[in-house]
Protein backbone atom coordinates (compact mmCIF):
# COMPACT_ATOMS: atom_id res chain seq x y z
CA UNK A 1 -35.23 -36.47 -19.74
CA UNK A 2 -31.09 -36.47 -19.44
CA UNK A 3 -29.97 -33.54 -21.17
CA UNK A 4 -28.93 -35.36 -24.41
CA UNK A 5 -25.31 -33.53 -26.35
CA UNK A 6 -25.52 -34.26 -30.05
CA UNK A 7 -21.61 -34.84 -30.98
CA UNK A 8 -21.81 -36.20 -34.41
CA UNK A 9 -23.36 -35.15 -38.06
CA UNK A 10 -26.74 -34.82 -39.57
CA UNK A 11 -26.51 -39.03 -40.00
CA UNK A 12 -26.12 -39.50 -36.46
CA UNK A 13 -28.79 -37.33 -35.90
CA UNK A 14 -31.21 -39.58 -37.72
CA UNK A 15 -29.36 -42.26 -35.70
CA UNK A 16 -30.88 -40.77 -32.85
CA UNK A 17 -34.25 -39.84 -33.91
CA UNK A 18 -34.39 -43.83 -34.93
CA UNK A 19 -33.11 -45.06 -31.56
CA UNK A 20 -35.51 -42.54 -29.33
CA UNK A 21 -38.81 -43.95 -31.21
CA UNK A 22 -37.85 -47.57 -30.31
CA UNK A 23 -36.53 -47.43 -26.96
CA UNK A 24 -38.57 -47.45 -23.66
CA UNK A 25 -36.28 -47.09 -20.98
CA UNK A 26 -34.51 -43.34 -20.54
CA UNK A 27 -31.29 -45.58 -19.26
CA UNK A 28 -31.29 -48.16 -22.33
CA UNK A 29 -31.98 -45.26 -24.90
CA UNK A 30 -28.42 -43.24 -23.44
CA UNK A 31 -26.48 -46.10 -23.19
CA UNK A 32 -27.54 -47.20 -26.89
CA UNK A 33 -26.76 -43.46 -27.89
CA UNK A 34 -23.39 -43.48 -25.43
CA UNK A 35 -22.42 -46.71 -27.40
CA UNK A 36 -22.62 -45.15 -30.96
CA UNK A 37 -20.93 -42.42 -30.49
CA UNK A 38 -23.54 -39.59 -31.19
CA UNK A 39 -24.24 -38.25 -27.71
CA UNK A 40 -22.97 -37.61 -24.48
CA UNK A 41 -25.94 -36.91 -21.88
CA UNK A 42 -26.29 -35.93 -18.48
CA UNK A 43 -28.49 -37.73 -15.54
CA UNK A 44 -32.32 -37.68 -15.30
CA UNK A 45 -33.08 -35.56 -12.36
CA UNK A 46 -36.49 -37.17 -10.71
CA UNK A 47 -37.59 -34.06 -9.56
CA UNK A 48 -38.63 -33.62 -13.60
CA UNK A 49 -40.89 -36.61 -13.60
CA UNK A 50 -44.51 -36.98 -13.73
CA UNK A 51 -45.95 -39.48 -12.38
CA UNK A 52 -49.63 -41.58 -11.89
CA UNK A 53 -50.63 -43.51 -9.60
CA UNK A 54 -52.95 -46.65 -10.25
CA UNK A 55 -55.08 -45.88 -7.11
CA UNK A 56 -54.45 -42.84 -4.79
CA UNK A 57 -56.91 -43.36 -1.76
CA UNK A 58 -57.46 -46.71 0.33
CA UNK A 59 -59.71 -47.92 2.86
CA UNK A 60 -57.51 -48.74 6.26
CA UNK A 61 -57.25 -53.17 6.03
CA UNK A 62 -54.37 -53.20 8.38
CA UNK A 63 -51.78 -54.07 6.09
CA UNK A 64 -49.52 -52.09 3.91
CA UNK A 65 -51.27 -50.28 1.08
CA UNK A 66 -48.57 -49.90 -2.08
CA UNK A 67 -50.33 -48.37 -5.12
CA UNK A 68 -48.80 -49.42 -8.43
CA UNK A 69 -47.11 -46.85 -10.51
CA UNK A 70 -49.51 -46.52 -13.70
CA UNK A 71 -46.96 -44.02 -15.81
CA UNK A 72 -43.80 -42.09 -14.79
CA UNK A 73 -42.96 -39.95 -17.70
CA UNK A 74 -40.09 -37.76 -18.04
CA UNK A 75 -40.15 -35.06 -21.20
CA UNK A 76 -42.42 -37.85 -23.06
CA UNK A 77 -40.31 -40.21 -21.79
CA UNK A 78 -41.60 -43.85 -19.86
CA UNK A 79 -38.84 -44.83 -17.08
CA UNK A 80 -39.34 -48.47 -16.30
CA UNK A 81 -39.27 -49.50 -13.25
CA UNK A 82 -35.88 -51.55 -11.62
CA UNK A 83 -33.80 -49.73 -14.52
CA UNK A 84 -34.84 -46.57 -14.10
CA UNK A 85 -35.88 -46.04 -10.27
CA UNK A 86 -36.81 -48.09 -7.31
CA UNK A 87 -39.85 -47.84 -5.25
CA UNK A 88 -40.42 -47.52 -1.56
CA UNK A 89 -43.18 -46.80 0.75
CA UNK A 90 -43.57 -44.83 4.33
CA UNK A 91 -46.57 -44.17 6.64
CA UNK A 92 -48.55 -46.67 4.39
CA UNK A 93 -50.60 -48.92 7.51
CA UNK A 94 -52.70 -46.44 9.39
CA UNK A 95 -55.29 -43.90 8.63
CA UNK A 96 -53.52 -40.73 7.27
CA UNK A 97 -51.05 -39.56 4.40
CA UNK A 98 -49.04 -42.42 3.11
CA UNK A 99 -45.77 -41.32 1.31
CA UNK A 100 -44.17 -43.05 -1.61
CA UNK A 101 -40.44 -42.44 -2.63
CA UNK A 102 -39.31 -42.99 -6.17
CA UNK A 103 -35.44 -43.12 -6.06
CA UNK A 104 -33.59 -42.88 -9.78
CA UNK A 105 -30.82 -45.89 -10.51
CA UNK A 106 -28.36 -45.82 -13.49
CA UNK A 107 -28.90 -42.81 -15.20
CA UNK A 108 -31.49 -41.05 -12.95
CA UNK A 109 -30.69 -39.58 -10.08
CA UNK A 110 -32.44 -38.22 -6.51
CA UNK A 111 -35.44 -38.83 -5.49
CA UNK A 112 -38.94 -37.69 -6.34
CA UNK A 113 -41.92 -38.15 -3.71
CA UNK A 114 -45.59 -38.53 -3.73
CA UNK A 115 -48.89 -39.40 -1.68
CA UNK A 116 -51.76 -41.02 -1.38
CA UNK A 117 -54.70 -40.87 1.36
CA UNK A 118 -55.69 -44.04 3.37
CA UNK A 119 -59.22 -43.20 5.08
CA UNK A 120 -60.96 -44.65 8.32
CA UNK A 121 -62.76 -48.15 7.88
CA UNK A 122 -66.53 -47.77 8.62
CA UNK A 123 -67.94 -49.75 11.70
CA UNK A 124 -70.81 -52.25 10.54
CA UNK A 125 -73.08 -54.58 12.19
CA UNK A 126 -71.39 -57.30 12.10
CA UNK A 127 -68.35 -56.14 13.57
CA UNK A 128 -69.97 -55.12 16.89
CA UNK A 129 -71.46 -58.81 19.20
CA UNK A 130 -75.09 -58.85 20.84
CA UNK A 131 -75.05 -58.22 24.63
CA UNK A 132 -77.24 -60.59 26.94
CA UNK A 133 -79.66 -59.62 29.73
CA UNK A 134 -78.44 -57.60 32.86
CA UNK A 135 -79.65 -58.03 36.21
CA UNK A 136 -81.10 -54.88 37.95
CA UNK A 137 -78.14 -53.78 40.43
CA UNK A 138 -79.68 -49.99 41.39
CA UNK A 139 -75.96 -48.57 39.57
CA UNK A 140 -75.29 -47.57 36.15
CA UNK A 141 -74.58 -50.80 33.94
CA UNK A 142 -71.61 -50.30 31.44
CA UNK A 143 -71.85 -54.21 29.46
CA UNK A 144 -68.82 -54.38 27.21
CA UNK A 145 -70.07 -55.78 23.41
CA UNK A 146 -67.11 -57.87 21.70
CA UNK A 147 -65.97 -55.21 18.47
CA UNK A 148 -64.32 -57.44 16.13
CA UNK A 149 -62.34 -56.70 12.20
CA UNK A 150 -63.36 -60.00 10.37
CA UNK A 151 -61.55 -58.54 7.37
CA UNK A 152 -58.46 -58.33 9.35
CA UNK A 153 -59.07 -61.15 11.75
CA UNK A 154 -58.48 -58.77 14.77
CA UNK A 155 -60.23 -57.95 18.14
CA UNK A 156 -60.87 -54.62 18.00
CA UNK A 157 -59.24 -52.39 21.19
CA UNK A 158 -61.65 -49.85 23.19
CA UNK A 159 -59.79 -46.18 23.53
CA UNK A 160 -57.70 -46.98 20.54
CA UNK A 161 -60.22 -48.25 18.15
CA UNK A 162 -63.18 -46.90 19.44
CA UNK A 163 -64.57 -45.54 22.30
CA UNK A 164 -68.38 -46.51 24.04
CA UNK A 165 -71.27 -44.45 25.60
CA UNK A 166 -74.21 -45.47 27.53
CA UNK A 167 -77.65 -44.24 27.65
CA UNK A 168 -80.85 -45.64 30.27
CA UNK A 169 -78.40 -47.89 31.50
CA UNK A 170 -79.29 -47.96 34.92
CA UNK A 171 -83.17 -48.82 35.98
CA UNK A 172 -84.38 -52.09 34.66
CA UNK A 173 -85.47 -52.11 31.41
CA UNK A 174 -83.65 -51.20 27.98
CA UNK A 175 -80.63 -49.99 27.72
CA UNK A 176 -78.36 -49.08 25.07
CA UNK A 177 -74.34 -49.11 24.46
CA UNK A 178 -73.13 -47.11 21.51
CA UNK A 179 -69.66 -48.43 19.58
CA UNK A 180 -67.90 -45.28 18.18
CA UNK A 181 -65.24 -45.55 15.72
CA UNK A 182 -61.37 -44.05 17.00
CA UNK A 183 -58.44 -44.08 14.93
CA UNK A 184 -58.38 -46.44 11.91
CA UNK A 185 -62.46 -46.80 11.88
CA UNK A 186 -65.81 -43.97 11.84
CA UNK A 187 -68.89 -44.56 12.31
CA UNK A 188 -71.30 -45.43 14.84
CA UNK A 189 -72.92 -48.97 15.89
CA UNK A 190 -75.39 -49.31 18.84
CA UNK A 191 -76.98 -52.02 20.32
CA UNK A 192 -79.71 -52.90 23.09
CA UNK A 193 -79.42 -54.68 26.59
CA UNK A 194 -82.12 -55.23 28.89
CA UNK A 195 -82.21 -54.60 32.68
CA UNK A 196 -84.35 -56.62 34.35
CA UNK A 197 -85.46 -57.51 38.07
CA UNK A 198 -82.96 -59.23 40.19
CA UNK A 199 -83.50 -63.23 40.70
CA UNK A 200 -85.66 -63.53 44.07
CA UNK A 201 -86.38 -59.68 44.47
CA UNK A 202 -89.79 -58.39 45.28
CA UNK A 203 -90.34 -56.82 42.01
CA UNK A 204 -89.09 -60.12 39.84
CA UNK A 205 -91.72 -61.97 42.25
CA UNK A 206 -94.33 -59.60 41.78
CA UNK A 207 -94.29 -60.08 38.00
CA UNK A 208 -94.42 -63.89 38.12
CA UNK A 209 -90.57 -64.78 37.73
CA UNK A 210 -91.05 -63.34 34.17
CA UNK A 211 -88.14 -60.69 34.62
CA UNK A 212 -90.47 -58.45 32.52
CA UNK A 213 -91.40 -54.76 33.16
């Protein structure tokens, strides 16, 4: 709280007790006691506050997370926001610590600073397309699934959002591409593909056209 200089006599006193149980804002409740006469008061530092924060870890969406302030209190005091201090937020898109910056207006002063965590989205399911049959080749087939964000609307980018492996992807058959989460997403998604004989080859004509091993 400012550090409030009683001036007057026992009367104003009372004066003051009367005016700090009905005022909510630190800068209305000086400027009240300024205009009476009974105090003179120095500037809230915000390095004294305590604050709460209405939610201090997000999932990554890809848009600006900005937690609400739930209580900033300064020696029992509540500082309202827009009279008291203004709000702004850094580092608050991607996956990592997000910062937010309380700044003091009127009669606070400096700043005071603060996190909160925004974690990597999980891959599902649904994010990751089905991949269609492969014909046999004799190399390593590396099919690329379409990895999509519904949430966000987005088409998801390979070495920035996730990266891919392959496994039995090269003799006809089944193979299998795994989707692994980078950056803003975790997790792990894989999905089938089938090799099978090439369209006129000897084995494709030994097994009746039916591209089945």
């Amino acid at each position: 709280m400012s550090r409030l200089r009683v001036l007057g006599s026992k009367l104003a006193v009372a004066a003051l007790v009367l005016l700090l149980s009905a005022t909510a804002s630190a800068a209305t409740l000086a400027r009240q006691c300024g205009a009476f006469g009974i105090v003179t008061y120095d500037s809230i530092p915000m390095t004294a506050v305590q604050v709460e924060l209405e939610c201090s870890e997000f999932t990554y969406s890809g848009f600006a997370c900005r937690p609400g302030i739930k209580s900033i209190v300064c020696d029992g005091y509540t500082l309202v926001a827009g009279t008291d201090y203004t709000i702004s937020y850094s580092d608050n898109v991607n996956v990592g610590t997000a910062i937010i910056t309380l700044t003091g207006t009127n009669l606070c002063n400096g700043t005071y600073t603060t996190n909160f965590t925004i974690r990597s989205k999980p891959l599902t399911e649904g994010m990751v397309g089905a991949i269609g049959n492969l014909p046999y080749t004799g190399k390593a087939q590396t099919p690329k699934p379409t990895v999509t964000d519904a949430e966000r609307g987005a088409t998801l980018r390979e070495g920035v959002d996730y990266t891919l492996s392959y496994a039995n992807n090269a003799a006809i058959g089944e193979g299998t591409v795994t989707v692994t989460g980078k950056g803003n997403y975790t997790g792990s998604i894989a999905r089938a593909f089938v090799i099978e004989p090439s369209a006129g080859s000897e084995l494709e004509e030994r097994l009746g056209g039916a591209g089945k091993v």
